[in-house]
Protein backbone atom coordinates (compact mmCIF):
# COMPACT_ATOMS: atom_id res chain seq x y z
CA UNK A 1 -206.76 21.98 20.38
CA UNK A 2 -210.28 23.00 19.86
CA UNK A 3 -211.53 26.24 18.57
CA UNK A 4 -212.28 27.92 21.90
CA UNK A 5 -208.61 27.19 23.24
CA UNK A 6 -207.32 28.72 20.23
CA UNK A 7 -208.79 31.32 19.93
CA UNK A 8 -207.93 32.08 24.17
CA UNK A 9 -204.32 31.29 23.02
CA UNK A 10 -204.91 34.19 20.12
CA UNK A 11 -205.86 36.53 22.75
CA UNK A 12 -203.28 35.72 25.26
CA UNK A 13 -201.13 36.59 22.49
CA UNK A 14 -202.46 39.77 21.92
CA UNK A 15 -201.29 43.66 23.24
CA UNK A 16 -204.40 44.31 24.80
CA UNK A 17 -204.30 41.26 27.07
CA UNK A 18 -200.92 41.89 28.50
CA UNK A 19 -200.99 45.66 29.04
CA UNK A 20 -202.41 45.17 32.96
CA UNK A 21 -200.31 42.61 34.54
CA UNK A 22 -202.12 40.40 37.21
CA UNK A 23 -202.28 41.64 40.88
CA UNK A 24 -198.94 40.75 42.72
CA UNK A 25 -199.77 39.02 46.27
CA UNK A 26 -196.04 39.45 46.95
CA UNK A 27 -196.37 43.56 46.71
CA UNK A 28 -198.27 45.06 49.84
CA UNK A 29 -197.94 48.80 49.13
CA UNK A 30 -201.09 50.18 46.85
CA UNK A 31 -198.94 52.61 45.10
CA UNK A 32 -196.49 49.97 44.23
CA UNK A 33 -199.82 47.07 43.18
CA UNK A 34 -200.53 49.95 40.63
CA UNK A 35 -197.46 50.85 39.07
CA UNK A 36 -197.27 47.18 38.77
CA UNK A 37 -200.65 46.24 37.04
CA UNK A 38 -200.47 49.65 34.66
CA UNK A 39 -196.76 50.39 34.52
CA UNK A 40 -196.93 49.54 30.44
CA UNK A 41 -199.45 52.29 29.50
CA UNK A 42 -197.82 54.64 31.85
CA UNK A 43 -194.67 54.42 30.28
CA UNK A 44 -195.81 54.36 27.45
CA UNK A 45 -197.77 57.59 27.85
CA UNK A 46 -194.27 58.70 29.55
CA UNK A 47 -192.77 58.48 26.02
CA UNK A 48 -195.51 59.96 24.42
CA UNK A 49 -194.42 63.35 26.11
CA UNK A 50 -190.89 62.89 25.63
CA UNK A 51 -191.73 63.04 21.96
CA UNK A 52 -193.84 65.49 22.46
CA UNK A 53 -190.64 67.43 24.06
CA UNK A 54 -188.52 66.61 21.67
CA UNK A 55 -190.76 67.19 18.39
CA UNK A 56 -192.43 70.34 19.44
CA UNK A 57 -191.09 72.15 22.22
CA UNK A 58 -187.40 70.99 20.32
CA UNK A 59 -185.98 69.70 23.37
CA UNK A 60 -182.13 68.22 22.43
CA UNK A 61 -184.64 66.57 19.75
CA UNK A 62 -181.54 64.24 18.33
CA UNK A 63 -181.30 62.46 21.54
CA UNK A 64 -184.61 62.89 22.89
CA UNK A 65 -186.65 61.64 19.84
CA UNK A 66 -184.96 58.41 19.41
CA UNK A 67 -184.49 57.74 23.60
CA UNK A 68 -188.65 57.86 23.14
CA UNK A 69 -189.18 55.93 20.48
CA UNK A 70 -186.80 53.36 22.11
CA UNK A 71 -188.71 53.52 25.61
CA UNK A 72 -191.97 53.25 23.86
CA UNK A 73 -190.97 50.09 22.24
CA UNK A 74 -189.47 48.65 24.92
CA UNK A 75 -192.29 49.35 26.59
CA UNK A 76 -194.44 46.83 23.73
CA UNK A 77 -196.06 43.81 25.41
CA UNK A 78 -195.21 40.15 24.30
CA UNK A 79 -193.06 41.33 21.46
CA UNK A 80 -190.20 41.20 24.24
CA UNK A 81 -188.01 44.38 21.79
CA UNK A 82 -185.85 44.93 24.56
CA UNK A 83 -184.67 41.48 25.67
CA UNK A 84 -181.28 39.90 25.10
CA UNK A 85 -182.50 38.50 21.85
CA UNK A 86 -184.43 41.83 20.56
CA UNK A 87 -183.82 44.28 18.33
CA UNK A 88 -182.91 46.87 21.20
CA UNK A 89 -180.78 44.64 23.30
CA UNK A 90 -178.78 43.25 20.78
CA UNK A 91 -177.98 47.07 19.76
CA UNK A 92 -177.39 47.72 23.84
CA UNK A 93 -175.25 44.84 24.35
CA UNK A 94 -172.99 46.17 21.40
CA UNK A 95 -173.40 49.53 21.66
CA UNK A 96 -173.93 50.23 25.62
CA UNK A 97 -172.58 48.00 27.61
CA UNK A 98 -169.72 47.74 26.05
CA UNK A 99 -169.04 51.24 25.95
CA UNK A 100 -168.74 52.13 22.07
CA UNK A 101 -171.63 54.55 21.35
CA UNK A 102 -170.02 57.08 24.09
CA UNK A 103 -166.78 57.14 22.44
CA UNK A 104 -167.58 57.43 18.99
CA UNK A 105 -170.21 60.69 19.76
CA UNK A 106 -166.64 62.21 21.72
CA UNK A 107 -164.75 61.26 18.73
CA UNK A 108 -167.73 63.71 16.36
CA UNK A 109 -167.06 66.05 19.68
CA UNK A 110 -164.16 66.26 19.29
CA UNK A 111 -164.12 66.97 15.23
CA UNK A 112 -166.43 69.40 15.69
CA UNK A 113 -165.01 71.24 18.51
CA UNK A 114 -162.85 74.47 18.32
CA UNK A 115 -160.34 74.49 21.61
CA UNK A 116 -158.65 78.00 20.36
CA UNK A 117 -160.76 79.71 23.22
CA UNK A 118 -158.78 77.79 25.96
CA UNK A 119 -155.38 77.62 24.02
CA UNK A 120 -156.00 81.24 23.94
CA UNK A 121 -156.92 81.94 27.37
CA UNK A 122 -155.97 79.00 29.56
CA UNK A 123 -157.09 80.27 33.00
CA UNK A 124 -160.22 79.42 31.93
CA UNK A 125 -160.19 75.72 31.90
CA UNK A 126 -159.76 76.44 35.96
CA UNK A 127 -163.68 77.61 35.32
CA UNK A 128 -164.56 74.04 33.41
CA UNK A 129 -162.79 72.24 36.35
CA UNK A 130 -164.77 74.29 39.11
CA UNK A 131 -167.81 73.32 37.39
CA UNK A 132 -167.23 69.43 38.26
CA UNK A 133 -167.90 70.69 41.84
CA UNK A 134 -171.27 69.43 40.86
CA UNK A 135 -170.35 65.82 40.38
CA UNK A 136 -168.56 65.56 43.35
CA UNK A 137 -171.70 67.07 45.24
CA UNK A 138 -174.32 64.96 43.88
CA UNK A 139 -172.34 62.19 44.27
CA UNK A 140 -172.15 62.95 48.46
CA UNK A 141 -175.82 63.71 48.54
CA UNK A 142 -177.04 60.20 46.69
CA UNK A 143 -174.56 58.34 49.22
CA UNK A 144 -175.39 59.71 52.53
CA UNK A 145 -178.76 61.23 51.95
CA UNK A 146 -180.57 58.87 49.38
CA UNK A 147 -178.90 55.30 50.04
CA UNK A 148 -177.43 54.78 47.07
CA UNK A 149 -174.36 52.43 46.54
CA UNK A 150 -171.10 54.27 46.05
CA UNK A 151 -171.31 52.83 42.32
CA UNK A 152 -174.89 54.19 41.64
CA UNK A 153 -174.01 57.58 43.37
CA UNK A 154 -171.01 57.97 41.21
CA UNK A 155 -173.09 57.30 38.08
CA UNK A 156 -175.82 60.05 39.39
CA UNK A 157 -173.41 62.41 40.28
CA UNK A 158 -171.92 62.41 36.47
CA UNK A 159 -175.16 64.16 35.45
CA UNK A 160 -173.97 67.45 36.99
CA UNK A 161 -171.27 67.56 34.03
CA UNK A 162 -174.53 68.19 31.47
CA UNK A 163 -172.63 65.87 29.38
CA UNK A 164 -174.96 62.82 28.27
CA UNK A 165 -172.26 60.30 26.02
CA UNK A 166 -170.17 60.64 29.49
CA UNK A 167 -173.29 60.29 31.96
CA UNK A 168 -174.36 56.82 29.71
CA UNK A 169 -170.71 55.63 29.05
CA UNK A 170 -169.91 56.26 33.19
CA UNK A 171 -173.56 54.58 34.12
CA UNK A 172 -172.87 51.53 32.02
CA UNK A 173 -169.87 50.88 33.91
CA UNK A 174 -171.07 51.50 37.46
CA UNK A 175 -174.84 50.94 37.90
CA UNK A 176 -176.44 50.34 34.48
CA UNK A 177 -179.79 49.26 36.46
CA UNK A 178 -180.06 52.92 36.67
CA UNK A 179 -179.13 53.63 32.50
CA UNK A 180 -182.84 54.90 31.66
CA UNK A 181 -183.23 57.09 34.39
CA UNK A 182 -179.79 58.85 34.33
CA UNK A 183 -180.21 58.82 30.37
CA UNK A 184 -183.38 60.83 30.72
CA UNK A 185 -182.35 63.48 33.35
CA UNK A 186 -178.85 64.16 31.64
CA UNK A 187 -180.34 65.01 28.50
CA UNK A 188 -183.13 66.70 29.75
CA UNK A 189 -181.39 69.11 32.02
CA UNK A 190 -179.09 69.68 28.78
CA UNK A 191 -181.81 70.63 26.76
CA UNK A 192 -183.07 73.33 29.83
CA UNK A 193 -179.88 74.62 29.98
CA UNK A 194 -181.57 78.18 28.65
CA UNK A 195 -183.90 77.61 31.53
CA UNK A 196 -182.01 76.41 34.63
CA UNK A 197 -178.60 78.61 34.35
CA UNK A 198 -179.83 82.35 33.83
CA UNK A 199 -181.73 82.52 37.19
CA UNK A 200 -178.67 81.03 38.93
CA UNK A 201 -176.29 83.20 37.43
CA UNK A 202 -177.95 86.27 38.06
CA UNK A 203 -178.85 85.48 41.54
CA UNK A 204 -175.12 84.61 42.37
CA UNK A 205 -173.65 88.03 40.27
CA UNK A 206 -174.08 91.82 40.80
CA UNK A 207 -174.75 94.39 37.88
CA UNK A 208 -171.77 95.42 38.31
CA UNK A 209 -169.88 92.17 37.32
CA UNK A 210 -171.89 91.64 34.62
CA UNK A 211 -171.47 94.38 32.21
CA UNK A 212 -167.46 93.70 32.58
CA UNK A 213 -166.21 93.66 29.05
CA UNK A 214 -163.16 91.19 28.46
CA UNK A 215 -160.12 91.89 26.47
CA UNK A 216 -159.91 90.57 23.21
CA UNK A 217 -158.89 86.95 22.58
CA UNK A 218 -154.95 86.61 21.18
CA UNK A 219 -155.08 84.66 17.80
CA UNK A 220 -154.09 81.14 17.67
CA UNK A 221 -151.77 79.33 15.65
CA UNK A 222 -152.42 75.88 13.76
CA UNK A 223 -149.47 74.82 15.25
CA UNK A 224 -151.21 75.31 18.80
CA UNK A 225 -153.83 73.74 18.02
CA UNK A 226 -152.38 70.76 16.81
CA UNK A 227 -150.01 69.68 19.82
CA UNK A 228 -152.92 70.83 22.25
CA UNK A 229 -155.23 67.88 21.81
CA UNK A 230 -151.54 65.82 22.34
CA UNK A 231 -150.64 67.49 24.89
CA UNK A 232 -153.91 66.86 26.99
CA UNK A 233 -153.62 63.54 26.24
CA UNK A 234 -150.28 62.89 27.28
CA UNK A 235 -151.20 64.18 30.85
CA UNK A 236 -154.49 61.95 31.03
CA UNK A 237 -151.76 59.09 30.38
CA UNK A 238 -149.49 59.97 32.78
CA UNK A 239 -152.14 60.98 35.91
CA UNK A 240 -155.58 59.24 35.11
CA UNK A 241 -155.71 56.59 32.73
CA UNK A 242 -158.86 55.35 33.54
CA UNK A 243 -159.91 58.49 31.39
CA UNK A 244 -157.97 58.01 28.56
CA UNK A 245 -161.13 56.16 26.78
CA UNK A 246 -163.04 59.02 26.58
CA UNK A 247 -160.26 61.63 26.15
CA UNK A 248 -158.20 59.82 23.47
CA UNK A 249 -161.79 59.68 21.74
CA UNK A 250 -162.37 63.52 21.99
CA UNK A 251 -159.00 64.32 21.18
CA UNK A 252 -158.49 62.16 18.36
CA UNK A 253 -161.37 63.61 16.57
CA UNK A 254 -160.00 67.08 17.70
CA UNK A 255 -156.71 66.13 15.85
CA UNK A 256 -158.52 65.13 13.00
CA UNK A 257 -159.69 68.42 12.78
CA UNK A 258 -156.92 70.56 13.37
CA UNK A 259 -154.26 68.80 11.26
CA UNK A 260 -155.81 69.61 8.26
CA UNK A 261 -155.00 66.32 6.67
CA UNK A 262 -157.19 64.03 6.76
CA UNK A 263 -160.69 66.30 6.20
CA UNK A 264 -162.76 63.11 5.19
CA UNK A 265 -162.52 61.29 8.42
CA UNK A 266 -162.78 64.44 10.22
CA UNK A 267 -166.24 65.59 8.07
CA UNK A 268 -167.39 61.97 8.24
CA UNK A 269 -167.10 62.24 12.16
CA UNK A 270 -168.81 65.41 12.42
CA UNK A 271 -171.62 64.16 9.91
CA UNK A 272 -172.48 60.58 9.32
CA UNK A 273 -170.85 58.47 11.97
CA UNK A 274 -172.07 60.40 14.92
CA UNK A 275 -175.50 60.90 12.87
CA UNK A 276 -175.35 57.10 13.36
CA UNK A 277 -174.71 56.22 16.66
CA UNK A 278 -176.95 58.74 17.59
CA UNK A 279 -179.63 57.06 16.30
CA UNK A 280 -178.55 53.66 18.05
CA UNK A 281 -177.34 55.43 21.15
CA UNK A 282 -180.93 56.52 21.84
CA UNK A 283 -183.04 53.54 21.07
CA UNK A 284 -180.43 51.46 23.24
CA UNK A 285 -180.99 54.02 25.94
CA UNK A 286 -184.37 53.75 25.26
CA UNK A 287 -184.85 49.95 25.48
CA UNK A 288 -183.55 50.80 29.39
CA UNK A 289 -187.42 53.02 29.58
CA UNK A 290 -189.25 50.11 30.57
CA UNK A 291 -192.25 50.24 33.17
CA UNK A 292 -190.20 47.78 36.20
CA UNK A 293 -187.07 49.49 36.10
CA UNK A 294 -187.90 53.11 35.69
CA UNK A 295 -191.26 53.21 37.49
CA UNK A 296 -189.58 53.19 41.09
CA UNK A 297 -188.74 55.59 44.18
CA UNK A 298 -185.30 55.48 42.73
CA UNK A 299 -186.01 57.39 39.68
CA UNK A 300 -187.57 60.10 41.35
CA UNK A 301 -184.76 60.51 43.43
CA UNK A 302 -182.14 60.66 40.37
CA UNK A 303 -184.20 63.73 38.71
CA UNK A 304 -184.11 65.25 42.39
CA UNK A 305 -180.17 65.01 42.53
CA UNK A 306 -179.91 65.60 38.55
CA UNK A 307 -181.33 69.62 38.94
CA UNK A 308 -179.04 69.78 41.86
CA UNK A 309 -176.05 68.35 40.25
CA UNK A 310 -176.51 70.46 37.41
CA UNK A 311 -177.25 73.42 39.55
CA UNK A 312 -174.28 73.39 41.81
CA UNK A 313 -172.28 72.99 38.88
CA UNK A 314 -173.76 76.48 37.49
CA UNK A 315 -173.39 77.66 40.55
CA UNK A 316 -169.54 76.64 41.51
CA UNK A 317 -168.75 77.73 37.79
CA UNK A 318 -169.60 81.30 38.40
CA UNK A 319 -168.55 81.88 42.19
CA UNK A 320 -164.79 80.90 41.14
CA UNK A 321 -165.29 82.94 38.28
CA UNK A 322 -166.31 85.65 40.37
CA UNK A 323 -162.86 84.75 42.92
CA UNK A 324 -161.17 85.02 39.40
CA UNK A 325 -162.06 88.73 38.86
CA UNK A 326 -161.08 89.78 41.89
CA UNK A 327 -157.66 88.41 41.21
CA UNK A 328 -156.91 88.76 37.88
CA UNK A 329 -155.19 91.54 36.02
CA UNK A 330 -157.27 91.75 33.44
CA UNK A 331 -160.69 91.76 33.98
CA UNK A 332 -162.92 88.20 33.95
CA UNK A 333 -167.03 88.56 33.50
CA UNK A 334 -168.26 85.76 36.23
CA UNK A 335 -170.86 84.78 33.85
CA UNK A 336 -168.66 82.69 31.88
CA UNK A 337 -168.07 80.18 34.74
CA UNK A 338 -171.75 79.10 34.06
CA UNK A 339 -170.11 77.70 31.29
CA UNK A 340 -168.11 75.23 32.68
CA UNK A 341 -170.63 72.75 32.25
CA UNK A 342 -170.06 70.39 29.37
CA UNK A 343 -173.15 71.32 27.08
CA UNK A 344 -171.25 72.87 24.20
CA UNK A 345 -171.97 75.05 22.77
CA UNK A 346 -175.53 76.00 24.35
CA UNK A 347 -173.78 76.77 27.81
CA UNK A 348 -171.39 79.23 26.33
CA UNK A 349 -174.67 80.79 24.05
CA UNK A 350 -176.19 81.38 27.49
CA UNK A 351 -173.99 82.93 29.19
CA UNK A 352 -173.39 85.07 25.76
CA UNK A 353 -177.21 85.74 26.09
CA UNK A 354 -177.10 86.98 29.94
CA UNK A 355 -174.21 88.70 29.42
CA UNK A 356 -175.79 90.83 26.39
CA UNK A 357 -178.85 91.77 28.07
CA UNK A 358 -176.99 94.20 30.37
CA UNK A 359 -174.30 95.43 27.72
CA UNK A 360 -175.14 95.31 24.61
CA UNK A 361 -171.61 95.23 23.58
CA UNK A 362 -170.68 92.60 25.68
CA UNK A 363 -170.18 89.74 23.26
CA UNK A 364 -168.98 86.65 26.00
CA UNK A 365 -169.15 83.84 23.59
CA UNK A 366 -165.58 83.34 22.76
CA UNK A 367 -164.83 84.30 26.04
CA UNK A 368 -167.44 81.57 27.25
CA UNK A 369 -166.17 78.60 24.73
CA UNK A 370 -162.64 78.56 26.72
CA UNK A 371 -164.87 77.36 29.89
CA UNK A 372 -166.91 75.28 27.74
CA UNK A 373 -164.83 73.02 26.58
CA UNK A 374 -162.65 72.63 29.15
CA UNK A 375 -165.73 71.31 30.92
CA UNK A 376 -165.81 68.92 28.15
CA UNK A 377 -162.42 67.31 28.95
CA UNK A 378 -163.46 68.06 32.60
CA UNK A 379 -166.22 65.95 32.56
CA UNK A 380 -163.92 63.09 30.74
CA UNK A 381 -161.48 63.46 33.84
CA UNK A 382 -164.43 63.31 36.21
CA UNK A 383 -165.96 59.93 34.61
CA UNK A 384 -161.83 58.36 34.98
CA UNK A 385 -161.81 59.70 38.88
CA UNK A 386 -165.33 57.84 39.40
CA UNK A 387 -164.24 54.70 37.50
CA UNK A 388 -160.90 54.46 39.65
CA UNK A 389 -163.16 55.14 42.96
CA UNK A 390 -166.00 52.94 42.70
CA UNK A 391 -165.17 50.02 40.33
């Protein structure tokens, strides 16, 4: 080899040479020729501002901050990052596709969770289930409006639970073509939570309803606490056990918590291990960033049916909460349905927030957990109904 050919071989080799592709005679559509030739410095421009999200404007910036970092290396020419033999797809082989990242984050969930709210006021968790209305809704829309297969519909319509471990664990299962995409949207419409439910909740509730002042929670014994987490997973046995992976998860870190026994597994869920797989969790998700598979129609369709999955969620969440009031004895402020979506605790802090800005004595947030996490282990049940429908 002579000095010219390796020196062309050098710059073959090179980032700058593979960043445009070659034109594609195959593709016919313009659009489609450039997203083709320049998808790399899109994308990588893409996760650029996701950074930028999650750095400055603080956007879920645990999540978001490592799924960026991940896209943008993914997203790396020639050094091939996210193949089967890279850095990132050996982590999303282990990690992903088999499911484990999703059900050690529930296990931290659950450790760090406080289900006294529901114990305390059970009705509630009919608010978390209502919420799931989005799911269900999404998931009809993607299959008879958008064209998706009942698999990839059922992994969209998981976004409306604003819960991301369960939106990744369900996707890997069912269409994990779509993993970046649905990654993206779930978290992001988590982190906008502050933005997206206020104007939906006060459109959907009168003055009126929203100074109502609940009655005081009833305390709740250790003993309570301890069978609860049991309890709900004794039913998921016995109805759906498709679910039990991620409800044994949550509720095993929950019992971890509440026993009082065994405080260094429960701290070392709450702290280090989900610190962890949180950091492996994203740049897996990440690796999925990458220009041919999230560049497409597709995509743009999942962010369309993620804001309305999340937002008939919100908005189911605080019409039955507003059916509640009228037939409950004691009284029931509808803004606490809101919270039946599975982003604990900001969901709950929001409809705290709303709630406050009409009465300042109206403190809903302990009133608002009970929803909360019930959407939690609603969102759990969802994911096990999708997995026995569409597998």
């Amino acid at each position: 080899m002579n000095i010219q050919d390796s020196l062309i071989t050098l710059w073959n080799s090179t980032g700058i040479a593979n960043f445009i592709q070659p034109v594609d005679p195959s593709i016919t559509s313009p659009f489609e020729q450039f997203l083709h030739q320049f998808g790399s410095p899109i994308m990588l421009l893409v996760c650029l501002f996701l950074l930028w999200l999650g750095i400055k404007k603080q956007f879920e910036p645990l999540l978001l901050v490592p799924i960026a970092f991940g896209g943008f290396l993914s997203n790396i020419p020639v050094a091939d990052i996210a193949g089967p033999n890279g850095f990132l797809g050996i982590i999303y082989e282990a990690g992903i596709h088999k499911g484990l990242f999703p059900l050690i984050i529930f296990m931290g969930v659950g450790a760090m969770t406080d289900f006294g709210p529901l114990i305390a006021n059970p009705k509630t968790a009919l608010l978390g289930g209502a919420a799931q209305f989005g799911i269900f809704g999404a998931l009809l829309l993607a299959l008879c409006v958008f064209g998706f297969t009942l698999p990839q519909a059922g992994a969209i319509g998981i976004i409306g639970g604003a819960d991301g471990p369960t939106s990744i664990y369900v996707t890997s299962k069912l269409a994990p073509e779509l993993l970046g995409a649905i990654a993206v949207a779930a978290y992001s419409y988590m982190a906008l939570v502050p933005v997206i439910q206020p104007p939906i909740m006060k459109l959907l509730t009168t003055k009126k309803e929203r100074v109502i002042e609940m009655e005081q929670l009833r305390a709740v014994s250790k003993r309570e606490k301890i069978v609860f987490p049991l309890v709900v997973l004794t039913l998921c046995v016995i109805f759906l056990p498709d679910a039990c992976p991620l409800i044994g998860a949550l509720t095993f870190g929950n019992l971890c918590k509440e026993c009082g026994v065994v405080e260094r597994l429960s701290d070392t869920m709450q702290n280090a291990l989900i610190n962890i797989v949180t950091i492996f969790l994203g740049l897996s998700v990440g690796s999925k960033l990458s220009a041919d598979q999230f560049l497409t129609t597709q995509t743009l369709f999942i962010l369309i049916l993620g804001i309305l999955a999340f937002s008939f969620a919100t908005a189911a969440g605080v019409i039955f909460g507003k059916i509640m009031n009228k037939f409950s004895k004691t009284p029931i402020n509808p803004l606490i349905g809101a919270a039946g979506v599975s982003a604990v605790p900001m969901a709950a802090r929001v409809a705290n927030k709303v709630g406050l800005e009409y009465n300042p004595n109206n403190y809903l947030l302990m009133h608002a957990m009970g929803p909360n996490v019930a959407g939690v282990i609603g969102s759990g049940v969802a994911a096990g109904v999708l997995l026995a429908l569409c597998n």
